[in-house]
Protein backbone atom coordinates (compact mmCIF):
# COMPACT_ATOMS: atom_id res chain seq x y z
CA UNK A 1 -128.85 53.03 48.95
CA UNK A 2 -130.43 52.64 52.60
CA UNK A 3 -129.74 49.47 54.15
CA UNK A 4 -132.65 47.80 56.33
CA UNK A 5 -132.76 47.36 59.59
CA UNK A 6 -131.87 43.51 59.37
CA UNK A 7 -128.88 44.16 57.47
CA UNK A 8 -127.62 46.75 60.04
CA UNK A 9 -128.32 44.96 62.96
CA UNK A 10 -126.31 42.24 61.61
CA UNK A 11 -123.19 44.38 60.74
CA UNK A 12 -123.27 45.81 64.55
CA UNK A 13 -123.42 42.53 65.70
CA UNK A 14 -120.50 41.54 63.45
CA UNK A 15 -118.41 44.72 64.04
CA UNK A 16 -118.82 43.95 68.18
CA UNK A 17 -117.75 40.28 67.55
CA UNK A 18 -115.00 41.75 65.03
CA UNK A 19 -113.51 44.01 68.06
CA UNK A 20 -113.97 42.07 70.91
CA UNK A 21 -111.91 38.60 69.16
CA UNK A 22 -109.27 41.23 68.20
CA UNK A 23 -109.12 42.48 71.93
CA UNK A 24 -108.80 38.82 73.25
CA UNK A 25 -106.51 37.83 70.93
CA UNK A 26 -104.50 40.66 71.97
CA UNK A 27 -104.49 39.71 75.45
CA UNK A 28 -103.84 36.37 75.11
CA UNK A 29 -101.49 35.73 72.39
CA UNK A 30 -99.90 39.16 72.55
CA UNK A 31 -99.83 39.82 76.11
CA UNK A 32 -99.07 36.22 76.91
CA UNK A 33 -96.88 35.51 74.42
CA UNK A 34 -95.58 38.13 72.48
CA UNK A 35 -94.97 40.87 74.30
CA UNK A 36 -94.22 38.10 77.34
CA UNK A 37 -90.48 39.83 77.17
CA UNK A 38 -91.57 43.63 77.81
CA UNK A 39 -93.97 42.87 80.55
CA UNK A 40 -91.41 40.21 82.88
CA UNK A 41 -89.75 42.87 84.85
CA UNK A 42 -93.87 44.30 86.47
CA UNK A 43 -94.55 42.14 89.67
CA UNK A 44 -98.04 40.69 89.64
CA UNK A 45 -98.90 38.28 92.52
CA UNK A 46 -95.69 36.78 92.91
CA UNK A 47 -94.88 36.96 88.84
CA UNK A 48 -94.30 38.71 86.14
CA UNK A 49 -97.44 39.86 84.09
CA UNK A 50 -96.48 38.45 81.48
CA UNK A 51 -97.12 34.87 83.09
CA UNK A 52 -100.04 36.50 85.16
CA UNK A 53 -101.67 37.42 81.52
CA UNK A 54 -100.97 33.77 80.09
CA UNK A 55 -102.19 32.09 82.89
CA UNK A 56 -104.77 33.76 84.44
CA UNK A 57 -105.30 37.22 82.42
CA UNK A 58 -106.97 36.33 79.04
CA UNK A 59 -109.39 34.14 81.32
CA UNK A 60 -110.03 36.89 83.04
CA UNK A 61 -110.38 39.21 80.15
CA UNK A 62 -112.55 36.19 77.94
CA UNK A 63 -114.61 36.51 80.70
CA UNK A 64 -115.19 40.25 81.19
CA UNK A 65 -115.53 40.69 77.18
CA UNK A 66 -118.86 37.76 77.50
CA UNK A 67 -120.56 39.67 80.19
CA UNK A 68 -119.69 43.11 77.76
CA UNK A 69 -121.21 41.56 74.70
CA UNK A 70 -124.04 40.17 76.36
CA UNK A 71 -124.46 44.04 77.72
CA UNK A 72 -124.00 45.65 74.62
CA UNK A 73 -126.06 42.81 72.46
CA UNK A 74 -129.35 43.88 75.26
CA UNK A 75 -128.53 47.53 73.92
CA UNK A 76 -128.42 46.76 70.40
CA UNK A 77 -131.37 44.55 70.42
CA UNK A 78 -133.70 47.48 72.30
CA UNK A 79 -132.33 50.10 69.32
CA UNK A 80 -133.28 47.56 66.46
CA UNK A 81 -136.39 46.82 68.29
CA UNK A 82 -135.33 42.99 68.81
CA UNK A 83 -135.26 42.77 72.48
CA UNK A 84 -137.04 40.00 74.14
CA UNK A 85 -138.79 42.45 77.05
């Protein structure tokens, strides 16, 4: 059975959201947190990256991944013919 085009611009848009909270998750918790240990003997600014990522990394990241999604939301809303041009 064909899906419409409703119900697959939906699952994109869920699939993006899906990936990119996994991604920042993984940067924030894992990197900041979790895998704090591995990453304390790289030098980053006058720390380790593991405090770097905790601190200022999954800001930066959170931030980056907004202006991606916004990106690749313009791209999926000219393919499903949503787009507000």
């Amino acid at each position: 059975m064909e899906e419409s085009a409703g119900e697959a611009y939906w699952r994109a848009n869920v699939n993006l959201v899906r990936v990119l909270l996994v991604i920042w998750a993984l940067v924030s918790f894992g990197c900041g947190i979790l895998f704090r240990p591995l990453l304390s003997g790289i030098p980053v600014g006058g720390t380790d990256l593991g405090f770097w990522f905790a601190q200022q990394g999954s800001i930066i990241t959170f931030i980056v991944l907004i202006f991606f999604y916004a990106w690749r939301m313009n791209q999926l809303d000219r393919h499903f013919g949503v787009d507000e041009e």
